[in-house]
PDB file of N, CA and C in Angstrom:
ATOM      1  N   UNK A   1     101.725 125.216  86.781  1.00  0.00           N
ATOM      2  CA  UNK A   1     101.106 123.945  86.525  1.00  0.00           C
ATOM      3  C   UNK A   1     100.008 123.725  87.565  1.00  0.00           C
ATOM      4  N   UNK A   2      98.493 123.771  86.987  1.00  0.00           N
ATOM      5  CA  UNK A   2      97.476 123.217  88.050  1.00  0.00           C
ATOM      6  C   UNK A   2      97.332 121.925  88.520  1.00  0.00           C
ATOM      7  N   UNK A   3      97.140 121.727  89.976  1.00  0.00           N
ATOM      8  CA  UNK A   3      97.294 120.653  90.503  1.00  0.00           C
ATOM      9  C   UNK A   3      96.488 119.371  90.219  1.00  0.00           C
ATOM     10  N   UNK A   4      96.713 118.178  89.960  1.00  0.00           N
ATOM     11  CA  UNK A   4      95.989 117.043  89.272  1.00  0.00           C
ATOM     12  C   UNK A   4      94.941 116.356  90.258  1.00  0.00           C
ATOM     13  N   UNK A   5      93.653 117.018  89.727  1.00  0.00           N
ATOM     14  CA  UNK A   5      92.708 115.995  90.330  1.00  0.00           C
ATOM     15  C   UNK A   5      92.477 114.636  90.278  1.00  0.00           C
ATOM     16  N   UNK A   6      91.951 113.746  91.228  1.00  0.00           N
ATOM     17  CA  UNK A   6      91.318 112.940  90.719  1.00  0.00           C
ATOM     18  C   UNK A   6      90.589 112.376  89.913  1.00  0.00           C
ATOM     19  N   UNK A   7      90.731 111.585  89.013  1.00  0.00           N
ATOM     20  CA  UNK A   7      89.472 111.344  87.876  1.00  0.00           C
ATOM     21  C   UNK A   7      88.130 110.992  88.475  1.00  0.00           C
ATOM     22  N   UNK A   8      86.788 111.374  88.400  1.00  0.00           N
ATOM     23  CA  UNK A   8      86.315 111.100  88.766  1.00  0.00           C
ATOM     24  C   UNK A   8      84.988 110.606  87.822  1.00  0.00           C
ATOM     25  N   UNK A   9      83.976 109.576  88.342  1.00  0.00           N
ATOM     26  CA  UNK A   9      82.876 109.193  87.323  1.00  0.00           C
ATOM     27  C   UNK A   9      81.762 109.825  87.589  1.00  0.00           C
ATOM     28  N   UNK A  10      81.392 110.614  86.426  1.00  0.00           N
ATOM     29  CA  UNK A  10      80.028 111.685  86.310  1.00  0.00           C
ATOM     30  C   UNK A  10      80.252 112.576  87.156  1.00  0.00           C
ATOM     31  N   UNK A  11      81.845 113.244  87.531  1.00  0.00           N
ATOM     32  CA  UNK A  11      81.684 114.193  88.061  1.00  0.00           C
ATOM     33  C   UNK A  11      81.702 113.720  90.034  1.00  0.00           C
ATOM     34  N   UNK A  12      81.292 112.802  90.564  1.00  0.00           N
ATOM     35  CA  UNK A  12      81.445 112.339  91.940  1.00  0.00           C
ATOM     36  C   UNK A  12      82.875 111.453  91.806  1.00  0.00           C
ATOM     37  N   UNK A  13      83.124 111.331  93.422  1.00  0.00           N
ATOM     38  CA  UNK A  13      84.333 110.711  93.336  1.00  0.00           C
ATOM     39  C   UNK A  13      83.579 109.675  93.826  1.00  0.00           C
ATOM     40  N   UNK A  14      84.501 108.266  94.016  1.00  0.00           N
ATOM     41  CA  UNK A  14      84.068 107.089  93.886  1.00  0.00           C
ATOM     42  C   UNK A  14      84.163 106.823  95.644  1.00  0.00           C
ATOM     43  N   UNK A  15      84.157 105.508  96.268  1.00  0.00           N
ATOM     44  CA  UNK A  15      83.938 105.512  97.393  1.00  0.00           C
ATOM     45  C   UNK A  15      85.762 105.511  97.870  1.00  0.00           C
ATOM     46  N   UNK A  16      86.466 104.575  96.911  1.00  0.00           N
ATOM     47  CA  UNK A  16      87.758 104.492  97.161  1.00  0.00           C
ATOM     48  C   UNK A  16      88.532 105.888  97.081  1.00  0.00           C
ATOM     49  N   UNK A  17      88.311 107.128  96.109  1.00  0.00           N
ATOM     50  CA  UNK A  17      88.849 108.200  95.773  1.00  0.00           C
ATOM     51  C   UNK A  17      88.655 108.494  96.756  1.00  0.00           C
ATOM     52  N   UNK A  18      87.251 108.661  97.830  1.00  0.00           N
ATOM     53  CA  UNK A  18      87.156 109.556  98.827  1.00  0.00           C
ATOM     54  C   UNK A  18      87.995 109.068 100.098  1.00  0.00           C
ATOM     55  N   UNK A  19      88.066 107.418 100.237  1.00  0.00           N
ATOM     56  CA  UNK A  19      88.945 107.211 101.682  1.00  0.00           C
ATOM     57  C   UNK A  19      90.484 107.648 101.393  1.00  0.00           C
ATOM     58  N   UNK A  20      91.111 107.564  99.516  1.00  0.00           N
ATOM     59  CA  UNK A  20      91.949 107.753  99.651  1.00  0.00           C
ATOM     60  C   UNK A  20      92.206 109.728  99.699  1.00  0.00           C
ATOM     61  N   UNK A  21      91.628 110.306  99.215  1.00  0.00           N
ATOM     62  CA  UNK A  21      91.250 111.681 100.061  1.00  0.00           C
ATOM     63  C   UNK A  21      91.334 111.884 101.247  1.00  0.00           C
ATOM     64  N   UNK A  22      90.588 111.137 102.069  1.00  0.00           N
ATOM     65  CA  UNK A  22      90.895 111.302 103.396  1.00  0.00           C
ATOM     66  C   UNK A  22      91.764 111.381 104.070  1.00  0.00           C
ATOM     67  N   UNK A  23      92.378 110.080 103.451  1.00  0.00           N
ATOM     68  CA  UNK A  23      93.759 109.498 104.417  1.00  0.00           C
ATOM     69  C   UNK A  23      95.037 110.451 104.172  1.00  0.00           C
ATOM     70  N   UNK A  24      94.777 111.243 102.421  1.00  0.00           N
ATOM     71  CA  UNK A  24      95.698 112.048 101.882  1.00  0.00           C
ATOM     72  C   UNK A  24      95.372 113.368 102.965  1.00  0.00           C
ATOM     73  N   UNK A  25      94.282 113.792 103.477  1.00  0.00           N
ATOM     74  CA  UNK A  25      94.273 114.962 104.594  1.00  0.00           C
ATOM     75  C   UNK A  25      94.647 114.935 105.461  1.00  0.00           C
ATOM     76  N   UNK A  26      94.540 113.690 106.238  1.00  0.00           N
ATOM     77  CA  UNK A  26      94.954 112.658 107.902  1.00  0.00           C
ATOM     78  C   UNK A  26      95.743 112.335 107.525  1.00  0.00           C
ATOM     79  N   UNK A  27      97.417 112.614 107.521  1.00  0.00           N
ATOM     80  CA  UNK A  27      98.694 111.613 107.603  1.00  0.00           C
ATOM     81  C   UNK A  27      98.433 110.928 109.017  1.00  0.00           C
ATOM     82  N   UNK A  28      98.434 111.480 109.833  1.00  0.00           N
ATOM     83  CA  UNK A  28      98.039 110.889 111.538  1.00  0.00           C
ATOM     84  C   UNK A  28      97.732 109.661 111.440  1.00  0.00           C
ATOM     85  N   UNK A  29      96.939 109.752 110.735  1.00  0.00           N
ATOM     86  CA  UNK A  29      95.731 108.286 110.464  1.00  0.00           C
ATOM     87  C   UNK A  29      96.298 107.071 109.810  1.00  0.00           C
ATOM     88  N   UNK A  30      97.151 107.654 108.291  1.00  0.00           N
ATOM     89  CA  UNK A  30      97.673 106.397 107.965  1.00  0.00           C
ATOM     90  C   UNK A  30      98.724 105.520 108.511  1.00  0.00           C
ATOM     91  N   UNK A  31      99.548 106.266 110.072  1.00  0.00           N
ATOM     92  CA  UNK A  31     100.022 105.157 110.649  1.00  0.00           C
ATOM     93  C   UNK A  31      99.448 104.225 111.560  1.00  0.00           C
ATOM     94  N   UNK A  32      97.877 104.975 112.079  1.00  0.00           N
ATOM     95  CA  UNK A  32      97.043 104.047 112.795  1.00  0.00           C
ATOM     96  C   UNK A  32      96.240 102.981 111.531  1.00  0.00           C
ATOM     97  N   UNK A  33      96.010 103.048 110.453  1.00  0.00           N
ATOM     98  CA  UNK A  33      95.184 102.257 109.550  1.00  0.00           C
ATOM     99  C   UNK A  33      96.737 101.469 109.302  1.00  0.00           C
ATOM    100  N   UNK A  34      97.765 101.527 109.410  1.00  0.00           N
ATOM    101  CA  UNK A  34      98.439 100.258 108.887  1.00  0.00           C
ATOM    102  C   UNK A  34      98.981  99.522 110.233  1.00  0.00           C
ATOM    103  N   UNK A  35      98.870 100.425 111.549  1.00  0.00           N
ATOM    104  CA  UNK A  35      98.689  99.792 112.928  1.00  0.00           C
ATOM    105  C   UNK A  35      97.633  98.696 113.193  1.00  0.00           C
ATOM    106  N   UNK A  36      96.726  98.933 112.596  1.00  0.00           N
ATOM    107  CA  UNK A  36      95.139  98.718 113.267  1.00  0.00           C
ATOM    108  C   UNK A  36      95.292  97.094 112.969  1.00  0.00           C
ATOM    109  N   UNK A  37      95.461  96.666 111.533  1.00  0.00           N
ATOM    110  CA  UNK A  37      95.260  95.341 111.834  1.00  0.00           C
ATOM    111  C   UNK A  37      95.861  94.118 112.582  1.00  0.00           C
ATOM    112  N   UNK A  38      97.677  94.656 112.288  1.00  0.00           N
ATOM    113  CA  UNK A  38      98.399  93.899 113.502  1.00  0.00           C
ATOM    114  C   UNK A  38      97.820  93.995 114.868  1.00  0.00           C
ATOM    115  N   UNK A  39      97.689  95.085 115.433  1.00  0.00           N
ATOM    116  CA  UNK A  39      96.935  95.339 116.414  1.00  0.00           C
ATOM    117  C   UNK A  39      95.605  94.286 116.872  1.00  0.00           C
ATOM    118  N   UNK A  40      94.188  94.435 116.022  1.00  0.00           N
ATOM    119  CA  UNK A  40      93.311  93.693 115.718  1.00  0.00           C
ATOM    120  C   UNK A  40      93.911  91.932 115.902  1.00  0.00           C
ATOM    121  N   UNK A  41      94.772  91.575 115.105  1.00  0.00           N
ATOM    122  CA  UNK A  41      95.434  90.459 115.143  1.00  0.00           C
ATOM    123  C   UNK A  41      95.683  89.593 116.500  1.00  0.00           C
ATOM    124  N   UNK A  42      96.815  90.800 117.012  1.00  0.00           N
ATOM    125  CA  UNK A  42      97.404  90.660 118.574  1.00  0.00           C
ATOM    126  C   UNK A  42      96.144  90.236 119.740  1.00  0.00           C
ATOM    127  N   UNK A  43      95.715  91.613 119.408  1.00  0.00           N
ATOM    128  CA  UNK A  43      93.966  91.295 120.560  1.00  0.00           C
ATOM    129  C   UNK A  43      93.128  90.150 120.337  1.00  0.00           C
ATOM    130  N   UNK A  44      93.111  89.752 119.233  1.00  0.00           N
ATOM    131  CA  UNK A  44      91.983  88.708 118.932  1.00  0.00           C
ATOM    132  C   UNK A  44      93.015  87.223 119.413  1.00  0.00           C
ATOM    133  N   UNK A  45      94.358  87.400 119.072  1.00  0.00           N
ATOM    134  CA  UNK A  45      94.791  85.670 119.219  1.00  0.00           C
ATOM    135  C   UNK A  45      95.668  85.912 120.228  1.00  0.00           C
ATOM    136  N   UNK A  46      96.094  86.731 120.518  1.00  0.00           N
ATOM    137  CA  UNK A  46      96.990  86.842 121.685  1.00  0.00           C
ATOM    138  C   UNK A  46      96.411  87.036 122.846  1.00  0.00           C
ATOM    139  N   UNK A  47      95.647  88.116 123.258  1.00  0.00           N
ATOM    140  CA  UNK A  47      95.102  88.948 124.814  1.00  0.00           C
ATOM    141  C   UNK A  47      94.164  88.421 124.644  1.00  0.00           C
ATOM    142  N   UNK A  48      93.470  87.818 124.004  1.00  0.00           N
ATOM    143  CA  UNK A  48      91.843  87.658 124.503  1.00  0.00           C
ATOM    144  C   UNK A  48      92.260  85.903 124.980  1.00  0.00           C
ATOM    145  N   UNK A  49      92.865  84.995 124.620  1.00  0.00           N
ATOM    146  CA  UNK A  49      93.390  83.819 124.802  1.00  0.00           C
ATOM    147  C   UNK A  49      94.073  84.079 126.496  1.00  0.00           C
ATOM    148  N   UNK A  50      94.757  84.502 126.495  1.00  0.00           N
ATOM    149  CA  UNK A  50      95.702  85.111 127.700  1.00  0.00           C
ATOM    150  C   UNK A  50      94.540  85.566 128.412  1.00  0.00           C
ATOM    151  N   UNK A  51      93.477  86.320 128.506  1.00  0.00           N
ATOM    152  CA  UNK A  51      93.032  86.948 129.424  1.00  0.00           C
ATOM    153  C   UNK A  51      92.192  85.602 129.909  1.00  0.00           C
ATOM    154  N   UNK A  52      91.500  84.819 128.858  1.00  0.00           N
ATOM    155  CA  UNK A  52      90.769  83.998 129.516  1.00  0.00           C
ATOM    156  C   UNK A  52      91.346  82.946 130.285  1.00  0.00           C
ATOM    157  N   UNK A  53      92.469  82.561 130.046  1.00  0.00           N
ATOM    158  CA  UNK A  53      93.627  81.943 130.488  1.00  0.00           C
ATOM    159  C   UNK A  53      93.519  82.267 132.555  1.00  0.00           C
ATOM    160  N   UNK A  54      93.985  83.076 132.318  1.00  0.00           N
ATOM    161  CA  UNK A  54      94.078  84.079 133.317  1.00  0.00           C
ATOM    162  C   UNK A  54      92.841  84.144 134.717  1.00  0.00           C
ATOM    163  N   UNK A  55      91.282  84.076 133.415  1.00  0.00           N
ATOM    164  CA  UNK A  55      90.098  83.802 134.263  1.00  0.00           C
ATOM    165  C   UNK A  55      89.570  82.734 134.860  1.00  0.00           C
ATOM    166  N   UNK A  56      90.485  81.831 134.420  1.00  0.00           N
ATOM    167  CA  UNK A  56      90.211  80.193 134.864  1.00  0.00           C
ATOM    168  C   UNK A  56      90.952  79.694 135.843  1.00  0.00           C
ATOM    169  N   UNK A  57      92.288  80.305 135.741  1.00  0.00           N
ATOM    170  CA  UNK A  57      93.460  80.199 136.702  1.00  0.00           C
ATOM    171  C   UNK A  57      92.674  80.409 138.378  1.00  0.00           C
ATOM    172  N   UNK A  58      91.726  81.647 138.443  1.00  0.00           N
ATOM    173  CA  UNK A  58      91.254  81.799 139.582  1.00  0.00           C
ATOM    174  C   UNK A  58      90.093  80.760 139.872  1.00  0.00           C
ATOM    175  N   UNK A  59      89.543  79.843 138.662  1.00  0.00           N
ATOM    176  CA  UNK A  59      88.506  79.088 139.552  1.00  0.00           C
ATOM    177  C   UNK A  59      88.586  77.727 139.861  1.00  0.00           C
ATOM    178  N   UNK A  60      88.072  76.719 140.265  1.00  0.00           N
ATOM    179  CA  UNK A  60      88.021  75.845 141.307  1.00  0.00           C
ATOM    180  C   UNK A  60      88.118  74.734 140.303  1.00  0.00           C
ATOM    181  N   UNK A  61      88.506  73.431 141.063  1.00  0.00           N
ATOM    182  CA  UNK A  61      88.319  72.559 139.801  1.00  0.00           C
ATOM    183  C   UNK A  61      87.814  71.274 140.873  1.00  0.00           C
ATOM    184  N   UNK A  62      86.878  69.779 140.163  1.00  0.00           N
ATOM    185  CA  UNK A  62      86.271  68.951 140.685  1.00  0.00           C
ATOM    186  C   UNK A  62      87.342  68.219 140.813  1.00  0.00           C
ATOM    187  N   UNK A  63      87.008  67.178 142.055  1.00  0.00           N
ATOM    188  CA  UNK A  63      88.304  65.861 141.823  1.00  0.00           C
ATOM    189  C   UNK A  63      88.243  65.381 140.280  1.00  0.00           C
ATOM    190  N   UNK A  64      87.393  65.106 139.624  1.00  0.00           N
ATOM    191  CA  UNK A  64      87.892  64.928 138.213  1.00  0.00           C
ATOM    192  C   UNK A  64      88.943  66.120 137.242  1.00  0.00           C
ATOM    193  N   UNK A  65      89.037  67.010 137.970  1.00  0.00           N
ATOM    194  CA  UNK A  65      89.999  68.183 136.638  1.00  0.00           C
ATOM    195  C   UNK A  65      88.775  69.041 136.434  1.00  0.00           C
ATOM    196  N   UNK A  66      87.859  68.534 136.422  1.00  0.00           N
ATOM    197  CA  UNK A  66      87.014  70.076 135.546  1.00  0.00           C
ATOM    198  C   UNK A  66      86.849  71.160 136.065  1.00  0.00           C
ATOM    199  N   UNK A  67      86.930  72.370 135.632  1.00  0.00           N
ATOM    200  CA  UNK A  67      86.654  73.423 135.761  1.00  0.00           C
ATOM    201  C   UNK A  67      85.244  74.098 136.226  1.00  0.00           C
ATOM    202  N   UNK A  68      85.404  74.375 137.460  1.00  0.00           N
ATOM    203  CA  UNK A  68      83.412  75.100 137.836  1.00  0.00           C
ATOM    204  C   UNK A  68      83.695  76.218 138.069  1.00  0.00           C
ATOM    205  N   UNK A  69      82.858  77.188 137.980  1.00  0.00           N
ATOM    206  CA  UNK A  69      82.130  78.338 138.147  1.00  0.00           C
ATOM    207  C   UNK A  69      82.599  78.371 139.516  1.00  0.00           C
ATOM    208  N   UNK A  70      83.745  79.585 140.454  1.00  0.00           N
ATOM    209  CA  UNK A  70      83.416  80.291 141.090  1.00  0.00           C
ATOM    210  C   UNK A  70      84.826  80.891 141.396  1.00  0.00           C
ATOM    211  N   UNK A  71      85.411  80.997 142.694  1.00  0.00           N
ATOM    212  CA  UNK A  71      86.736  81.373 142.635  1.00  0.00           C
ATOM    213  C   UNK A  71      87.632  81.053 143.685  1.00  0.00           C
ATOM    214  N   UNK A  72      88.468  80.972 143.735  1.00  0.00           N
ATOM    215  CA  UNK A  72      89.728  80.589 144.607  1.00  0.00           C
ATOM    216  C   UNK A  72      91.144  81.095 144.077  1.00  0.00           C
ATOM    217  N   UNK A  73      91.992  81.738 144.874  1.00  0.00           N
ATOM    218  CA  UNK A  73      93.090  81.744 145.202  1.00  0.00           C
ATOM    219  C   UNK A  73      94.081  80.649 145.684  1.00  0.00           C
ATOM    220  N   UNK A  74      93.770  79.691 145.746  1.00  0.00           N
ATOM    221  CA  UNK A  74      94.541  78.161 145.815  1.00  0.00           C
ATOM    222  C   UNK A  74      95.808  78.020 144.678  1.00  0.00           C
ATOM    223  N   UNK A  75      95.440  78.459 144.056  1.00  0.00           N
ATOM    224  CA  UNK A  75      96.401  78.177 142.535  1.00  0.00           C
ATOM    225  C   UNK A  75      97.369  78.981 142.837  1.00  0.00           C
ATOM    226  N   UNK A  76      97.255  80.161 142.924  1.00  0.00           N
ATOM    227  CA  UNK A  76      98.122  81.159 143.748  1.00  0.00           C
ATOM    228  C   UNK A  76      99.218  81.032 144.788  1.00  0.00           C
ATOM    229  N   UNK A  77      98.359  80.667 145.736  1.00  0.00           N
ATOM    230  CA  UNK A  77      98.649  80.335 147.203  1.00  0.00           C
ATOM    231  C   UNK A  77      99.857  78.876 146.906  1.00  0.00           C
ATOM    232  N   UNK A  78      99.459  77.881 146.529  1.00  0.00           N
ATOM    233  CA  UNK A  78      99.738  76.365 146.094  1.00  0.00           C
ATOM    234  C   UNK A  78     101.784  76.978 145.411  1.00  0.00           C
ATOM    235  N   UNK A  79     101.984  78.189 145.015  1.00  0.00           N
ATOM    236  CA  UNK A  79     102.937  78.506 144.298  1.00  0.00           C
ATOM    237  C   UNK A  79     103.842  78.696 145.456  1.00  0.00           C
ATOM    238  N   UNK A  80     103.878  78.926 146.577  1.00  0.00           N
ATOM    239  CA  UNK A  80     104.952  79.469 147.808  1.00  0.00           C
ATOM    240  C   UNK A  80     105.480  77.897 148.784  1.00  0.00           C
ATOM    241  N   UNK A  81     104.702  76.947 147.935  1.00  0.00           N
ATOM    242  CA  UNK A  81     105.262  75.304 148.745  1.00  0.00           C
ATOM    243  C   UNK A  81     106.762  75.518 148.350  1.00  0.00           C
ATOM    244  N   UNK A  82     107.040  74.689 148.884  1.00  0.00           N
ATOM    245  CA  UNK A  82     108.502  74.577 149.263  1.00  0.00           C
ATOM    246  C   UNK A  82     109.140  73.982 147.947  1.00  0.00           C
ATOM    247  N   UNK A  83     108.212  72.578 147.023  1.00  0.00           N
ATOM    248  CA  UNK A  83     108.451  72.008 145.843  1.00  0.00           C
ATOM    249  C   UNK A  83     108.427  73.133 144.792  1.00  0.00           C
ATOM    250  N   UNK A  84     107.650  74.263 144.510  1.00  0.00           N
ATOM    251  CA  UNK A  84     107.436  74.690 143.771  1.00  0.00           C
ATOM    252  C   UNK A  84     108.476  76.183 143.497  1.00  0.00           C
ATOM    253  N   UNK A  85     109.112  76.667 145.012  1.00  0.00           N
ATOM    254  CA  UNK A  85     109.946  77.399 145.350  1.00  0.00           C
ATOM    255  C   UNK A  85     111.066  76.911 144.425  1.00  0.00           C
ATOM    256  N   UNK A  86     111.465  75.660 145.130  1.00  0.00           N
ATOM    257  CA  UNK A  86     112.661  74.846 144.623  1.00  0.00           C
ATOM    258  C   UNK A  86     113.166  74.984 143.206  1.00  0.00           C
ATOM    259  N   UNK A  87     111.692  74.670 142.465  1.00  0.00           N
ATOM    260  CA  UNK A  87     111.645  74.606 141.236  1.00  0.00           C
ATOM    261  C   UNK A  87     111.916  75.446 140.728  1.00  0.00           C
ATOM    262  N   UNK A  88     111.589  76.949 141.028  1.00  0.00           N
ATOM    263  CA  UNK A  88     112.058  78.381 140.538  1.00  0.00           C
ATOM    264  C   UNK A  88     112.881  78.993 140.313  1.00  0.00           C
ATOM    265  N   UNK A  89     113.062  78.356 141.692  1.00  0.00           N
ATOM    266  CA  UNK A  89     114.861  78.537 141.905  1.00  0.00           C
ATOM    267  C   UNK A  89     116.013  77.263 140.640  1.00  0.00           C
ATOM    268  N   UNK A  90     115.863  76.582 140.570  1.00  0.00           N
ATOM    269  CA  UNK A  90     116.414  76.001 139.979  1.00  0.00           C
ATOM    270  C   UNK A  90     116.225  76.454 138.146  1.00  0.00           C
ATOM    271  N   UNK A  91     114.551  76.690 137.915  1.00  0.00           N
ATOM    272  CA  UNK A  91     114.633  77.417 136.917  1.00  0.00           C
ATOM    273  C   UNK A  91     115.769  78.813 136.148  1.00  0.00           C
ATOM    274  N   UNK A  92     115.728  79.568 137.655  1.00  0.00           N
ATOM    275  CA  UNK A  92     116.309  80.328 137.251  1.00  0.00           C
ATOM    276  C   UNK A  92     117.613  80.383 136.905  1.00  0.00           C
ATOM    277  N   UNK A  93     118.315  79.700 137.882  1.00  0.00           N
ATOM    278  CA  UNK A  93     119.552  79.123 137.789  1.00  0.00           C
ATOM    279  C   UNK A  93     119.892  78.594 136.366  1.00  0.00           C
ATOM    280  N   UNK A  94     119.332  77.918 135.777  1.00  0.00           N
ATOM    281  CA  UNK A  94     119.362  77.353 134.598  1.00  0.00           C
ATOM    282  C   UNK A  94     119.455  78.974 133.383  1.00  0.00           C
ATOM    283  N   UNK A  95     118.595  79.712 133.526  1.00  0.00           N
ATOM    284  CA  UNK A  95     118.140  80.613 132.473  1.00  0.00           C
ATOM    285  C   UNK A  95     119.080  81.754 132.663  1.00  0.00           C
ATOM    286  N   UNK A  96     120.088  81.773 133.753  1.00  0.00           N
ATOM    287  CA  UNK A  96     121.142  82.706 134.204  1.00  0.00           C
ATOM    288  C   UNK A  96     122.023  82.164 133.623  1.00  0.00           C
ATOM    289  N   UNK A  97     122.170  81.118 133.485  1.00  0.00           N
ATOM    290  CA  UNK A  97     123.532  79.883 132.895  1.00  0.00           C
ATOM    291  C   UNK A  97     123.089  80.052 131.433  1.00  0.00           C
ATOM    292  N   UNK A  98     122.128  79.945 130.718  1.00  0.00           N
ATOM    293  CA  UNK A  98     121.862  79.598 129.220  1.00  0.00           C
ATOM    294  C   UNK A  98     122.171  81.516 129.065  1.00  0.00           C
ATOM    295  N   UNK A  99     121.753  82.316 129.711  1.00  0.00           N
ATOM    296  CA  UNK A  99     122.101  83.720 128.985  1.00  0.00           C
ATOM    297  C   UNK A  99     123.421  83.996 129.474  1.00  0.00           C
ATOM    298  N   UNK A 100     124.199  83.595 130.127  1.00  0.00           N
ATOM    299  CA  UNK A 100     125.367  84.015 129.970  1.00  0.00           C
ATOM    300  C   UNK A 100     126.036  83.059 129.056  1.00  0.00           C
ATOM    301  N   UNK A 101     126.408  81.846 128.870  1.00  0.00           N
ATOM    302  CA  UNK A 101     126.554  81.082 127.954  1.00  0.00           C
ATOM    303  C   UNK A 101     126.265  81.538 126.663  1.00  0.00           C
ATOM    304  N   UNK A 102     125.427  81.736 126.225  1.00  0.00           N
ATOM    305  CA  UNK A 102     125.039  82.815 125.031  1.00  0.00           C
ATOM    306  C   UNK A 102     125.615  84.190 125.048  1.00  0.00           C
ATOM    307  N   UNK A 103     125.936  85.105 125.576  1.00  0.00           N
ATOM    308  CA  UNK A 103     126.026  86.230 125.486  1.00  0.00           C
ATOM    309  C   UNK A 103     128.109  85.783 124.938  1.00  0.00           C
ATOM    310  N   UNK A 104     128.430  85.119 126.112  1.00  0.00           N
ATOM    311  CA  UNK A 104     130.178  84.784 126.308  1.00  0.00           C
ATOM    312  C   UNK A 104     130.518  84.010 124.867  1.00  0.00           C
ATOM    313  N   UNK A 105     129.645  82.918 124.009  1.00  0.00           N
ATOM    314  CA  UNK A 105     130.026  82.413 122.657  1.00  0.00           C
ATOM    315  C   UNK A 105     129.307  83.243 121.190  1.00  0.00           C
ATOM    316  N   UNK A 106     128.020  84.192 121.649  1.00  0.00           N
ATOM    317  CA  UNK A 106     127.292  84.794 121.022  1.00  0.00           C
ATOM    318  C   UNK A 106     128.074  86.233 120.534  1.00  0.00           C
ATOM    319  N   UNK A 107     128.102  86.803 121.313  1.00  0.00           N
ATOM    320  CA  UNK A 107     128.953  88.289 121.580  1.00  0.00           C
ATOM    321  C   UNK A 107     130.494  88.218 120.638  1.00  0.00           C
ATOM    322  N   UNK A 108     131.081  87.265 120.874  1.00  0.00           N
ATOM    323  CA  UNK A 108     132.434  87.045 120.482  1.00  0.00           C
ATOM    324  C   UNK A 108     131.898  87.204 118.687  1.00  0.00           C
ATOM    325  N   UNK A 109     131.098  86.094 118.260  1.00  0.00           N
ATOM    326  CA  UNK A 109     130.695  85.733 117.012  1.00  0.00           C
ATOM    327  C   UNK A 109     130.138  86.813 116.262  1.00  0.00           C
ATOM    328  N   UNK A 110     129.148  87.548 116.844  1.00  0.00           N
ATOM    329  CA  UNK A 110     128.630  88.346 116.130  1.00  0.00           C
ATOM    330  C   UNK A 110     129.717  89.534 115.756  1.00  0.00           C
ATOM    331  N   UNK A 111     130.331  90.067 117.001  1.00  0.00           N
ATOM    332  CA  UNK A 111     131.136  91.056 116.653  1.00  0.00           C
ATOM    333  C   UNK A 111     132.360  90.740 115.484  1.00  0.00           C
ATOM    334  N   UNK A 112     132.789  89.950 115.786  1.00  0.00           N
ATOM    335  CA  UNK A 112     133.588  89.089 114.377  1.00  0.00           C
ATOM    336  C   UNK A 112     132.849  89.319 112.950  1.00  0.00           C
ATOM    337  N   UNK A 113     131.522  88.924 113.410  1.00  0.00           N
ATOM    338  CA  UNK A 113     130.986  88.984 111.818  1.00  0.00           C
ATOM    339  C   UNK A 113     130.783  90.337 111.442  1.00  0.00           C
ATOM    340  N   UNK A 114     130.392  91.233 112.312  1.00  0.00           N
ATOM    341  CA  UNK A 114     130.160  92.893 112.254  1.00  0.00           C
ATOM    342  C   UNK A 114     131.521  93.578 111.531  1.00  0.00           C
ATOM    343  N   UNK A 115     132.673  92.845 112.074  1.00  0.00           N
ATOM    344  CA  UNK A 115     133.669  93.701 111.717  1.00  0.00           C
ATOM    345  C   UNK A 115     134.638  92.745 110.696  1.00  0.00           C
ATOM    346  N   UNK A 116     134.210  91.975 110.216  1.00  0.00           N
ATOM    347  CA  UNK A 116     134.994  90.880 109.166  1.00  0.00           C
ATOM    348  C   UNK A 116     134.768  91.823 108.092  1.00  0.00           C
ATOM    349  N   UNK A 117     135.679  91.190 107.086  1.00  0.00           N
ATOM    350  CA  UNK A 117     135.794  91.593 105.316  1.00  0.00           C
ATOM    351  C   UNK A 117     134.915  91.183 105.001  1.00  0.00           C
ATOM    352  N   UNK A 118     134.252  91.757 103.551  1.00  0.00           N
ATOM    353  CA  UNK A 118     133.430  91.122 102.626  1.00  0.00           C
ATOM    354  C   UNK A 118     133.841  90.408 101.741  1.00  0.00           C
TER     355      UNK A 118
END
């Protein structure tokens, strides 16, 4: 049995026959082309938000709040006060308590449901 070409019009293949040609030569490829747009996605609303985030954090701000043009480490620095220590600490404390709390009523439940009847 000879192998089934593509149909093609007047003899050329069309623009779609040829990417899907391609992609049929490149398996490699079709897990980056169904990567690419989540990807695309992530970078555009996630990291590029975050990075600028990030670029402002280092600069200066007027007694009114606004934001100017240049740079400082204050924001940084401002994190090792004693109020803000406190706070971390107490954060954490809290988020050590909510995951074990979860794991000790969570753990029990799930495994129950894993191994229950249908």
């Amino acid at each position: 049995m000879a192998a089934r070409r593509l149909p093609s019009v007047g003899g050329r293949l069309t623009l779609r026959q040829r990417i899907l040609r391609w992609f049929h030569d490149h398996p490699q490829a079709q897990a980056w082309a169904l990567l690419a747009p989540g990807g695309l996605w992530m970078l555009l609303f996630f990291l590029a938000p975050v990075a600028l985030m990030f670029g402002y954090s280092f600069m200066p701000r007027n007694p009114y709040g606004v934001v100017e043009v240049g740079f400082t480490p204050d924001h940084y620095l401002r994190f090792f006060d004693r109020l803000y220590l406190t706070i971390l600490v107490r954060t954490t404390i809290a988020a050590v308590f909510c995951t074990v709390f979860c794991l000790a009523f969570g753990y029990p439940v799930a495994y129950a449901i894993a191994r229950g009847g249908k």
